[in-house]
Protein backbone atom coordinates (compact mmCIF):
# COMPACT_ATOMS: atom_id res chain seq x y z
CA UNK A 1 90.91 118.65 92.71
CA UNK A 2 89.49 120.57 95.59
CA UNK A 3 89.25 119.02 99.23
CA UNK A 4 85.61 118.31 99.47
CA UNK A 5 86.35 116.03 95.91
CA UNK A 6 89.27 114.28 97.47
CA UNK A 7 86.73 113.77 101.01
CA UNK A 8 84.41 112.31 99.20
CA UNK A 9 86.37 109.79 97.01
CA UNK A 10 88.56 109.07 100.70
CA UNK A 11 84.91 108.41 102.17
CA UNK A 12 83.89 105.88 99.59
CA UNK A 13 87.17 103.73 99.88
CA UNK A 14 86.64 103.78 103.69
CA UNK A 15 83.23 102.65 102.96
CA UNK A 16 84.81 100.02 100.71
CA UNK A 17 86.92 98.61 102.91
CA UNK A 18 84.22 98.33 106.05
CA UNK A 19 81.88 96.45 102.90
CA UNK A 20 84.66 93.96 101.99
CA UNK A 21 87.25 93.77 105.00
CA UNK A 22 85.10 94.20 107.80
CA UNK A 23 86.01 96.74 110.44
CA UNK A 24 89.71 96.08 111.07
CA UNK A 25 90.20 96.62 107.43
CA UNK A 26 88.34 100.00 108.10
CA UNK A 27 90.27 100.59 110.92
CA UNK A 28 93.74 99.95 109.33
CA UNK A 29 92.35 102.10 106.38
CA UNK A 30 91.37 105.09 108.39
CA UNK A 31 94.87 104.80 110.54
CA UNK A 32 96.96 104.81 107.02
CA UNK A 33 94.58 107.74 106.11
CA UNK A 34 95.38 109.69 108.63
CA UNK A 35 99.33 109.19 108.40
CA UNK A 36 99.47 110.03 105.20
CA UNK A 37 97.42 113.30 105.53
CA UNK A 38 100.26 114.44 108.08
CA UNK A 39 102.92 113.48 105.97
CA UNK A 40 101.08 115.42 103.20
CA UNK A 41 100.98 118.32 105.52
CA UNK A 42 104.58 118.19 106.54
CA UNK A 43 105.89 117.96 102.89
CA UNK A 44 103.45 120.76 102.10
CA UNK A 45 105.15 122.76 104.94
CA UNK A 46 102.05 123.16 106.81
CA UNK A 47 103.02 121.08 109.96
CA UNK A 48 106.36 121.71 111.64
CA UNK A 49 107.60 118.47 113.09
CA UNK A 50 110.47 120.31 115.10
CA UNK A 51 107.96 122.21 117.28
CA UNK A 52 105.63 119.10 118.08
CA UNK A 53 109.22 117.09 118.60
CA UNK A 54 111.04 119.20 120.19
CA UNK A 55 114.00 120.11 117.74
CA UNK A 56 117.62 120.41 119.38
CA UNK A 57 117.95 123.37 116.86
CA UNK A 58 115.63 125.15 119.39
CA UNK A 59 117.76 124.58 122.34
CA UNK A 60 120.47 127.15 123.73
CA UNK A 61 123.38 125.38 124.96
């Protein structure tokens, strides 16, 4: 499925969820959304969580 597919279906549950929950249904939509897109990216290997944390395996003793 390519990206603008998977944007568009994405965009039409959002738009469900501000039509039947209101906006903090929206809101706690777009929030899950989002962490699951970086989790996506991290298991994909895309995003490396040791930079943005700081990773001790980076440290020198």
């Amino acid at each position: 499925m390519s990206p603008s597919v998977i944007g568009l279906f994405a965009g039409l549950l959002l738009g469900l969820a501000v039509v039947l929950g209101g906006f903090d249904a929206f809101a706690i939509c777009l929030l899950l959304g989002a962490v699951g897109f970086v989790i996506g990216r991290v298991v994909e290997g895309q995003v490396d969580l040791g930079a943005l944390l700081g990773s001790s395996a980076r440290r020198r003793p």
